[in-house]
Protein backbone atom coordinates (compact mmCIF):
# COMPACT_ATOMS: atom_id res chain seq x y z
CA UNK A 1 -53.17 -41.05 -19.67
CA UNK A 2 -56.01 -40.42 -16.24
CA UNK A 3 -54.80 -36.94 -17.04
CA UNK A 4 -54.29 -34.59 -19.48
CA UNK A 5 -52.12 -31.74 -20.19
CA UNK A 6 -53.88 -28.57 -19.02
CA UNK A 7 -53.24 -25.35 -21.65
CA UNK A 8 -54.65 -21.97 -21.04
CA UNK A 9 -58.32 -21.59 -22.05
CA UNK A 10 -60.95 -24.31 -22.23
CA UNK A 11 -58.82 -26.20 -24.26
CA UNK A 12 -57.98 -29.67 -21.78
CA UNK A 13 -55.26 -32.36 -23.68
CA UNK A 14 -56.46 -35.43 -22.79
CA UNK A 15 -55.92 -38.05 -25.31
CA UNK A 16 -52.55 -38.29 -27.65
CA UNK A 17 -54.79 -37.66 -30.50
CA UNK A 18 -56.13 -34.34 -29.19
CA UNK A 19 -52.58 -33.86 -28.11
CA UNK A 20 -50.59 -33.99 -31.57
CA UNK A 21 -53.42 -32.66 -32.98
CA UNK A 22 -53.13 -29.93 -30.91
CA UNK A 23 -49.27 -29.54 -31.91
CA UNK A 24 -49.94 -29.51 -35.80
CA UNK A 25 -52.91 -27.26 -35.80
CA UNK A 26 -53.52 -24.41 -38.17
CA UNK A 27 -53.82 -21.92 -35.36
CA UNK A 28 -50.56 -19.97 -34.07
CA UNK A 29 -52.34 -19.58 -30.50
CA UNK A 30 -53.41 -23.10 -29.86
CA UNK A 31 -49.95 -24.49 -30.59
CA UNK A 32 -48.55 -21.36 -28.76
CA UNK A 33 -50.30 -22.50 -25.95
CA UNK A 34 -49.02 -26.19 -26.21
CA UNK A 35 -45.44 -25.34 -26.18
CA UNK A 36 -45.97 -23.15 -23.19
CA UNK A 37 -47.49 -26.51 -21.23
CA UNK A 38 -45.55 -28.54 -22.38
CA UNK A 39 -42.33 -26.30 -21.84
CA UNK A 40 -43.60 -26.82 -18.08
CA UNK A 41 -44.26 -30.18 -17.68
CA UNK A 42 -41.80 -32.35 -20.38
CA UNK A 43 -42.57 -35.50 -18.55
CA UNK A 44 -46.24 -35.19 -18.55
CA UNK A 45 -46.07 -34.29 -22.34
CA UNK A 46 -43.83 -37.46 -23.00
CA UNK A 47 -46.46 -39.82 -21.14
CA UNK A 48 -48.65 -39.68 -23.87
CA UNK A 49 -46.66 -42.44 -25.79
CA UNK A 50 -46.39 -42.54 -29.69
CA UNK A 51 -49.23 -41.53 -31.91
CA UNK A 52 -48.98 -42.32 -35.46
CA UNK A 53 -45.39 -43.34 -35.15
CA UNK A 54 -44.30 -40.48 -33.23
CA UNK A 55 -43.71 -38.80 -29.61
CA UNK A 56 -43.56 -35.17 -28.78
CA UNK A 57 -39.85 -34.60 -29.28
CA UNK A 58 -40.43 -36.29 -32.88
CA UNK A 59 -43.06 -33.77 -33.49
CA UNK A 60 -41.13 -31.14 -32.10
CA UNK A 61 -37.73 -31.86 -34.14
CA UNK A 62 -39.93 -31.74 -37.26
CA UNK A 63 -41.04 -28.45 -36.47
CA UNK A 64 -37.74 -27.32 -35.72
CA UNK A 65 -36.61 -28.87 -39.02
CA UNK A 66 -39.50 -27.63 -41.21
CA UNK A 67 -39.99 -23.99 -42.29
CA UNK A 68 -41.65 -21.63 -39.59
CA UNK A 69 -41.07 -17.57 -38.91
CA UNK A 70 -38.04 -17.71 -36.63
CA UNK A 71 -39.71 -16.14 -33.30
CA UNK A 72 -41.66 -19.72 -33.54
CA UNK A 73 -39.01 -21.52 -34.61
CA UNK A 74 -37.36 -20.29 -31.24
CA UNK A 75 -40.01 -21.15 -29.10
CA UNK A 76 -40.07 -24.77 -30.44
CA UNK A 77 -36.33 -25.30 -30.27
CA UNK A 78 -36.58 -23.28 -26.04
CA UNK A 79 -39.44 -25.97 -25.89
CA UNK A 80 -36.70 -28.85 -26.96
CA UNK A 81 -34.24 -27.91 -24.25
CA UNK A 82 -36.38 -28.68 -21.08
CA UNK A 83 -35.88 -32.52 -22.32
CA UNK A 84 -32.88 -35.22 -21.43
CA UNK A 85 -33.14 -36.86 -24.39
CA UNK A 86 -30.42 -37.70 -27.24
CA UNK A 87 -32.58 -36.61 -29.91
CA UNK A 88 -32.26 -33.34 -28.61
CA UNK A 89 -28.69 -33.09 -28.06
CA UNK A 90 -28.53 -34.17 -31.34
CA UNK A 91 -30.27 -31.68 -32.87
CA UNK A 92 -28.37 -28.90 -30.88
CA UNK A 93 -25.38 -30.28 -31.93
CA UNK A 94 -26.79 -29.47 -35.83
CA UNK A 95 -27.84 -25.94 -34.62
CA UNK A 96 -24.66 -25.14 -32.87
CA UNK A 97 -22.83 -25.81 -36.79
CA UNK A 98 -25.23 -24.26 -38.38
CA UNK A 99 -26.46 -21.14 -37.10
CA UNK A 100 -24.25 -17.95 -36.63
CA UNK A 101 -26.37 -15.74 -34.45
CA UNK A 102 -25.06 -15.01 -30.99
CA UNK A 103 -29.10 -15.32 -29.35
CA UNK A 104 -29.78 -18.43 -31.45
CA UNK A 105 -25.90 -19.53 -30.30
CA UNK A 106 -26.58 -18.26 -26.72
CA UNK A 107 -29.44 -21.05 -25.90
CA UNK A 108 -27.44 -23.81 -27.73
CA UNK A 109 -24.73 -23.19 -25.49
CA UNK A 110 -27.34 -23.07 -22.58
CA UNK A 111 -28.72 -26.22 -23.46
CA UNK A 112 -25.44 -27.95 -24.48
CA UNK A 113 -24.26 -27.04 -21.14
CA UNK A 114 -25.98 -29.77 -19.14
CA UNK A 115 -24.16 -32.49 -21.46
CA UNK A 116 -20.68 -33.83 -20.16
CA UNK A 117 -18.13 -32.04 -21.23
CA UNK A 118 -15.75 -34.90 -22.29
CA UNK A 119 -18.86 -35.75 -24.27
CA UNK A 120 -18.98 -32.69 -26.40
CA UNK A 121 -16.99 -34.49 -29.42
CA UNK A 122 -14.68 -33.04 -32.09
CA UNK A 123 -16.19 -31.00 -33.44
CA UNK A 124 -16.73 -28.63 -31.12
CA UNK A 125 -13.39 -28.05 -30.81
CA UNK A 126 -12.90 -27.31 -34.45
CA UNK A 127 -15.38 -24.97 -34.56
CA UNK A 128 -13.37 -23.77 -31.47
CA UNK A 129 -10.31 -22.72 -33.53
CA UNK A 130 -11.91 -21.72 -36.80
CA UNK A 131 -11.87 -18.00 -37.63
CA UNK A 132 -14.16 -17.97 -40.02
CA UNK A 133 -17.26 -17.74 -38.00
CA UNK A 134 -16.81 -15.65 -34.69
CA UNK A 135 -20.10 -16.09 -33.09
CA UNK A 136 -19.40 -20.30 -33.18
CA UNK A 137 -15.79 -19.66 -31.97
CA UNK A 138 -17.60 -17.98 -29.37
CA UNK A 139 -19.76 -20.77 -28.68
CA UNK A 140 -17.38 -23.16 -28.74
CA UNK A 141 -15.32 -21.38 -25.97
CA UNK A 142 -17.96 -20.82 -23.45
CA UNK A 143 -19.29 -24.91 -24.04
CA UNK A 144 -15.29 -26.32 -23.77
CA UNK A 145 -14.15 -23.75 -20.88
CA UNK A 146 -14.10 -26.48 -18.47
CA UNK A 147 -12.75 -28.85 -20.04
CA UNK A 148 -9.73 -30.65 -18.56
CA UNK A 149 -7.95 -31.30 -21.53
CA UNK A 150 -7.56 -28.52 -23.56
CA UNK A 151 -4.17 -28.21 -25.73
CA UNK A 152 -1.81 -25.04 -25.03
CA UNK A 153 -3.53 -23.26 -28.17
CA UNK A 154 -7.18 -24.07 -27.49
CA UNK A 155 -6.54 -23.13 -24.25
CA UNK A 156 -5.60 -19.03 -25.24
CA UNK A 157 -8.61 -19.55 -28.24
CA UNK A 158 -10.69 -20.32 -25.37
CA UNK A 159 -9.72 -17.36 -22.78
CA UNK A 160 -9.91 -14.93 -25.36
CA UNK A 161 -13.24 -16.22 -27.04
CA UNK A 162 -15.56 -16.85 -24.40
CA UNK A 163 -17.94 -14.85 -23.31
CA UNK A 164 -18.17 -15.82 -19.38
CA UNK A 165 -14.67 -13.88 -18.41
CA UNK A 166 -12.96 -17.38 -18.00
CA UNK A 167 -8.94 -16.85 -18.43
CA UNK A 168 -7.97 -21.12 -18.64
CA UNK A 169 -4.56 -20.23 -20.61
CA UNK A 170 -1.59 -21.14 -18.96
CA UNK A 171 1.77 -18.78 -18.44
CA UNK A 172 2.90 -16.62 -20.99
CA UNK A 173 6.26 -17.98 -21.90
CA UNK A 174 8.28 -17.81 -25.14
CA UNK A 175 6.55 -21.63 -25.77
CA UNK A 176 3.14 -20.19 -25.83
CA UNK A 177 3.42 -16.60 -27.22
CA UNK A 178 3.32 -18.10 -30.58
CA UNK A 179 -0.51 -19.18 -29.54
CA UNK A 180 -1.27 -15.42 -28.42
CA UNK A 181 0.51 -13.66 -31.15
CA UNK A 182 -2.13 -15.53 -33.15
CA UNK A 183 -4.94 -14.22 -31.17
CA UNK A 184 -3.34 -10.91 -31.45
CA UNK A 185 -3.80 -11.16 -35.36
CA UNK A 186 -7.51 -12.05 -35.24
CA UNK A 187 -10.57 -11.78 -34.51
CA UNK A 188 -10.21 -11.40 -30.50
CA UNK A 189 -7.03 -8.91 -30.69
CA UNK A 190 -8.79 -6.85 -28.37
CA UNK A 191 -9.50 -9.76 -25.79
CA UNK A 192 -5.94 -10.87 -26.32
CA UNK A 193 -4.16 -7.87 -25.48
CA UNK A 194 -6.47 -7.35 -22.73
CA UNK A 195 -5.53 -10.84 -20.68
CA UNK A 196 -2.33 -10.49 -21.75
CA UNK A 197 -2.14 -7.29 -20.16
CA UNK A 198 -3.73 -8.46 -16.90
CA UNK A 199 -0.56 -10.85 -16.97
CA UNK A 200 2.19 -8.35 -16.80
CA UNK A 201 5.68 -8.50 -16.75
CA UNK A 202 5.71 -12.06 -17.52
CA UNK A 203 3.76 -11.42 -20.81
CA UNK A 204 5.85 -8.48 -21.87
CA UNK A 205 8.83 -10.95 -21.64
CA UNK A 206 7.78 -13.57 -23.47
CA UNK A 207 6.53 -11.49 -25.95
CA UNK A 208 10.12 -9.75 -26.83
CA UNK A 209 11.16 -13.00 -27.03
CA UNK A 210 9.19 -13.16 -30.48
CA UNK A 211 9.61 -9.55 -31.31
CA UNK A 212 10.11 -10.46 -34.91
CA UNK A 213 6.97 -12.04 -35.12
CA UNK A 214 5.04 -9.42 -34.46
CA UNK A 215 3.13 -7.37 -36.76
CA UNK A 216 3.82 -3.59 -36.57
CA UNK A 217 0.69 -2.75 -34.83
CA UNK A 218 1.33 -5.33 -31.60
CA UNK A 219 4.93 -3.44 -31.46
CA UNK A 220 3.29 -0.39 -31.31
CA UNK A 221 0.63 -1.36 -29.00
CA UNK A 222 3.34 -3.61 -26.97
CA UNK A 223 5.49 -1.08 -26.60
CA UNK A 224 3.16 1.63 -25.41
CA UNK A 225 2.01 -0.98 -22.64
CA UNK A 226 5.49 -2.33 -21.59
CA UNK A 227 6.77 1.45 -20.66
CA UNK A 228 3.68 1.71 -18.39
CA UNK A 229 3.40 -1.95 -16.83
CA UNK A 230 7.32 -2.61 -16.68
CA UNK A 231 9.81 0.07 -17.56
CA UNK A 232 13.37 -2.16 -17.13
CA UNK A 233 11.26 -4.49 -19.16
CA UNK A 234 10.46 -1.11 -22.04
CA UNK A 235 14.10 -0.43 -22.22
CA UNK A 236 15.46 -3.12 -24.36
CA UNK A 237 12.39 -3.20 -26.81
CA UNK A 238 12.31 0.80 -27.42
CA UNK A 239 16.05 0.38 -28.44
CA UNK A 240 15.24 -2.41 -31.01
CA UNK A 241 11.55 -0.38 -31.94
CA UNK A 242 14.27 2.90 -32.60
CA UNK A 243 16.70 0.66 -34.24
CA UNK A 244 13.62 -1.08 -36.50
CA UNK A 245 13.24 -0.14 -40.75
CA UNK A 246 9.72 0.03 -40.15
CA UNK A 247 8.50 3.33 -39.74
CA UNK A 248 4.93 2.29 -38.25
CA UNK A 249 7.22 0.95 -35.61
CA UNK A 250 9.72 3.77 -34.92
CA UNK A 251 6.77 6.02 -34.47
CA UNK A 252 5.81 3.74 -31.89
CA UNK A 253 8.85 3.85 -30.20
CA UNK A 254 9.30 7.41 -30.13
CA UNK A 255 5.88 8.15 -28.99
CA UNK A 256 6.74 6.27 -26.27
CA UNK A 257 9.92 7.15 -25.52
CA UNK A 258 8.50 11.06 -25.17
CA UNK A 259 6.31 9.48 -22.56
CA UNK A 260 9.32 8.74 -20.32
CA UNK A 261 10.26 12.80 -19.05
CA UNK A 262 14.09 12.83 -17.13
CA UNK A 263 14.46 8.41 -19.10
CA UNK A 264 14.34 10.06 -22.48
CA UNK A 265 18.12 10.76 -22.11
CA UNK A 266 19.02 7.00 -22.15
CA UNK A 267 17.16 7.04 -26.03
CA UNK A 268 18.59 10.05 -27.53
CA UNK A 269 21.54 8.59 -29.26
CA UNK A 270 18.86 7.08 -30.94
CA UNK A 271 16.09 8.89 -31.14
CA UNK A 272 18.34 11.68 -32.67
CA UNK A 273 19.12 10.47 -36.10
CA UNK A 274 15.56 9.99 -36.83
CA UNK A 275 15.30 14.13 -36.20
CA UNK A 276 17.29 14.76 -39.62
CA UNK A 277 14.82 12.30 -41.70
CA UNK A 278 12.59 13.33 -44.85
CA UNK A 279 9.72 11.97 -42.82
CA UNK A 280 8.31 15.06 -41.15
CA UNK A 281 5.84 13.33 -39.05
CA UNK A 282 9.23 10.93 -37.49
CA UNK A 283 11.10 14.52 -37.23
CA UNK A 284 8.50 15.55 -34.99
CA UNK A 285 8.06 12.42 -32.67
CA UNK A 286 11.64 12.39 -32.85
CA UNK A 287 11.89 16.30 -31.43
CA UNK A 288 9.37 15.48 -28.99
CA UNK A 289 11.12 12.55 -27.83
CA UNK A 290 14.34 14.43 -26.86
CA UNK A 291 16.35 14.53 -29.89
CA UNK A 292 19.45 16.98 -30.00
CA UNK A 293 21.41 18.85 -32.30
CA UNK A 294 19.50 20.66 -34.22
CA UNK A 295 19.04 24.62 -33.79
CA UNK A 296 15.71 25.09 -32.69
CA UNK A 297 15.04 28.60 -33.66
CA UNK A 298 16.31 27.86 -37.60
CA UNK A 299 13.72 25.11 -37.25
CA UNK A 300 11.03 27.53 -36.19
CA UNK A 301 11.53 29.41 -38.83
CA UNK A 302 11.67 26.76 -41.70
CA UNK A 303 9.00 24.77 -40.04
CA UNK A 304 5.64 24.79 -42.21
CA UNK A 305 3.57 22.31 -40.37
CA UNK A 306 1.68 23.51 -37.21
CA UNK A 307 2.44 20.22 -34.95
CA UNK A 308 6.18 20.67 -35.95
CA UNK A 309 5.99 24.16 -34.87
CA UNK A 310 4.26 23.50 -31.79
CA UNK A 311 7.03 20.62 -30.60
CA UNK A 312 9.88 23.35 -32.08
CA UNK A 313 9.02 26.09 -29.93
CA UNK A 314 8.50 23.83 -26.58
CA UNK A 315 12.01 22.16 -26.97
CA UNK A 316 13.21 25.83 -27.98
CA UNK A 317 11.39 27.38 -24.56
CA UNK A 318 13.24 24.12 -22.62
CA UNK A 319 16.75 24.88 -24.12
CA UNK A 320 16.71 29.09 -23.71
CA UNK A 321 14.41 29.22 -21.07
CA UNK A 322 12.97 33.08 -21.01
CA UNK A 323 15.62 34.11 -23.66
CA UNK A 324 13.34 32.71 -26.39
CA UNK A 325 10.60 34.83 -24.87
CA UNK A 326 10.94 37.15 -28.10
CA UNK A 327 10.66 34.49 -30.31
CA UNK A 328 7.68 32.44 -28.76
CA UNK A 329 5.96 36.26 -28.84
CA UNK A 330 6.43 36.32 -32.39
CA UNK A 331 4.12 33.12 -32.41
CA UNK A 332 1.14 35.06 -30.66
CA UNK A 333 0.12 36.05 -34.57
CA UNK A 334 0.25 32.43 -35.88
CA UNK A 335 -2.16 31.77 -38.45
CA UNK A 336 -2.56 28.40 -36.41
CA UNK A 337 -4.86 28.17 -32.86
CA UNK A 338 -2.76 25.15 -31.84
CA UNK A 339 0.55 27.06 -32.34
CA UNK A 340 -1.04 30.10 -30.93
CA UNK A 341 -2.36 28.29 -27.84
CA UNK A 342 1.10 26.73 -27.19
CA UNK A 343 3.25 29.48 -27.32
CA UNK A 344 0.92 31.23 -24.98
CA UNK A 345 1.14 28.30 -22.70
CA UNK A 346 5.20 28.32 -22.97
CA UNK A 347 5.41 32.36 -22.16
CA UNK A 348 3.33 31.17 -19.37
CA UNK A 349 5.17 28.79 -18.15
CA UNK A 350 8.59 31.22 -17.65
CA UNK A 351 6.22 33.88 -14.91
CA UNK A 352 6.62 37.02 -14.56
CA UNK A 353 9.91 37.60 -16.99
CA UNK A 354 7.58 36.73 -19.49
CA UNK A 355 5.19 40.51 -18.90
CA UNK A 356 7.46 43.03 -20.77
CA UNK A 357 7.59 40.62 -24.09
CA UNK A 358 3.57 40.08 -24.13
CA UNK A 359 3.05 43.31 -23.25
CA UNK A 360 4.83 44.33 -25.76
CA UNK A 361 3.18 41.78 -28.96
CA UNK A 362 -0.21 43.71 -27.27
CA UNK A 363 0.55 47.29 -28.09
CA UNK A 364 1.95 46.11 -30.83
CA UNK A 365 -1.29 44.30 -32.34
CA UNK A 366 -0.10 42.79 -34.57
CA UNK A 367 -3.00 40.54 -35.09
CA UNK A 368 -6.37 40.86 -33.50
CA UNK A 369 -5.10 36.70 -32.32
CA UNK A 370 -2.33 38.08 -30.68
CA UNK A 371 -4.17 40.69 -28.65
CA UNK A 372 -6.38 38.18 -27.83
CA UNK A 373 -3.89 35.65 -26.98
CA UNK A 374 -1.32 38.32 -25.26
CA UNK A 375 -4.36 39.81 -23.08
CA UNK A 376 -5.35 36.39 -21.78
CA UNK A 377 -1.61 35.29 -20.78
CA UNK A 378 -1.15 38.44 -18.83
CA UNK A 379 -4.46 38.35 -16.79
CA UNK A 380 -3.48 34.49 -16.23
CA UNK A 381 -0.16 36.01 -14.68
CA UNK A 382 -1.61 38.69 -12.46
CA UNK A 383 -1.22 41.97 -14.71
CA UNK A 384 -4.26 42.96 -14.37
CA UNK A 385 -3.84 46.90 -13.33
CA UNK A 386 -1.79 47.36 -16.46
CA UNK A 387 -4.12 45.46 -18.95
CA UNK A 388 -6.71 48.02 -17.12
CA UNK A 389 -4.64 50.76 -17.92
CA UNK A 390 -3.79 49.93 -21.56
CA UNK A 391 -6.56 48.17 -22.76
CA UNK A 392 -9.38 49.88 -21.69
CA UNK A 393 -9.86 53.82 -22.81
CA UNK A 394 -11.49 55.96 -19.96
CA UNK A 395 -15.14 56.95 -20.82
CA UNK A 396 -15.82 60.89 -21.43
């Protein structure tokens, strides 16, 4: 070559012998300093020809191959990329299989890129739909999202798996929610739900459609969604989640169905059976999702569990209105904060009716928690002069 490849320093590449030499030599820096120049000028580093055999991307690949520390190893496989040249897709092709970090899988993908997609071969598409390795799926995704012939499933594998926000899956229709109820039991559950999601209605319908292929979680979590995104579209699936032997899935159901206020009345032929089960957690969901027939104060008084009592006393405040003022008084002494806290916020809730009862529970004091808790309630309604009156003993 008339000219050599500059490096930083006095060090001046002029000859292919000084050049490889240069590339193999004992000291980090010098080599360091190679890469760098040649990283900026490929061509110029490829005009030196052969020496010994071998031309810079030989030399390079070796290095890659050979055993290094891996911040080197990095810099010599960066240093690969800046050439068109099928050694080095090659090579990346090797990495891409072999390596499972996402940075080392992040410039593979980079380089890989710039190659025809159509030319990308197999087995990038199987490491597309394996689950064993995340990171590759990953890789896979991002390198094949533009690809005009994906097949129904690699098409969801690669909406949920790549990492550029690309959404290249068709409809959701009963044909393809086979393909996301996959995704939904893998890996990229999260992702899945979250396109599907973004799809709506038509996504909630074609998943019913394969309602018994779901696992209990995805009924849960399709449920929940479905009552928020499309209501009509809820109906039909909390009946079967209410009418379903799985209990993971019931308590889906009636959490949701609670969710629904004045719609909870078309559920509680339903939801009220599941109100006189062993299950105390179901009883519960069940009570707070509107079931009937049951006596509410005999349940507050049997009820040992703290959330039972709180969801007991609310439906008991909703049937009686200020009538059960005496009994939600009662409550003020709970051993329980969270019972404590919601009777307070039921009294509350019926106004002024409610001052003679919590008056009374305070000069009653019973419990230093329900002075504390009647005293609050009635400065939150305004009774302030008489808590002043009563509470507070004039100095002598």
């Amino acid at each position: 070559m008339s000219d050599g490849l500059p490096t930083p320093g006095k060090l001046r590449l002029d000859s292919a012998e000084a050049f490889f030499n240069a590339l193999r030599a004992p000291e980090i820096t010098m080599r360091l300093a190679v890469l760098r120049a040649v990283m900026a000028n490929p061509r110029l580093a490829l005009g030196f020809g052969r020496y010994e055999g071998k031309d810079v991307i030989d030399v390079l690949i070796d290095q890659a191959m050979g055993k290094h520390g891996f911040s080197y190893w990095q810099i010599v496989v960066a240093t690969l990329a800046a050439f068109d040249d099928p050694r080095v897709v090659s090579l990346y092709r090797k990495l891409l299989v072999t390596w499972d970090r996402p940075d080392v899988l992040a410039m593979v993908v980079a380089r890989l890129e710039r190659e025809p997609v159509a030319e990308l071969g197999p087995t990038v598409r199987a490491l597309l739909m394996q689950d064993k390795i995340p990171a590759q799926a990953s890789a896979a995704a991002d390198l094949l999202r533009l690809a005009a012939d994906l097949t129904p499933a690699e098409a969801v594998r690669v909406s949920v798996a790549n990492t550029r926000g690309a959404d290249v899956a068709g409809p959701v229709t009963p044909d393809s929610a086979p393909q996301w109820i996959a995704e939904l039991a893998g890996y990229y559950a999260g992702d899945a739900r979250y396109l599907l999601e973004s799809r709506g209605e038509e996504a909630v319908t074609a998943l019913a459609s394969a309602w018994d292929a779901l696992r209990p979680a995805d009924r849960a979590w399709l449920l929940g969604w479905s009552a928020s995104a499309s209501p009509l579209a809820a109906i039909p699936l909390l009946r079967r989640g209410l009418e379903s032997s799985d209990r993971e899935t019931v308590a889906a159901a009636l959490r949701t169905v609670a969710t629904f206020e004045e719609g909870t009345r078309l559920f509680v032929a339903l939801v009220s059976p599941h109100a006189q089960r062993d299950d105390a957690e179901i009883r519960r969901l069940a009570i707070q999702a509107g079931a009937t027939g049951l006596d509410w104060r005999k349940e507050l008084e049997i009820s040992p569990d703290p959330a039972y009592t709180c969801a007991v006393l609310l439906r008991l405040a909703e049937a009686e209105g200020v009538e059960a003022a005496g009994a939600l008084a009662g409550l003020l002494s709970h051993t329980d904060w969270t019972v404590r806290a919601t009777a307070t916020e039921a009294l509350k809730g019926f106004g002024a009716p409610a001052v003679p009862f919590l008056r009374a529970t305070l000069q009653a004091a019973a419990t230093p928690e329900a002075r504390v808790a009647a005293t609050a309630a009635l400065a939150d309604l305004g009774d302030v002069e008489w808590l002043e009156e009563h509470l507070f003993e004039p100095s002598s």
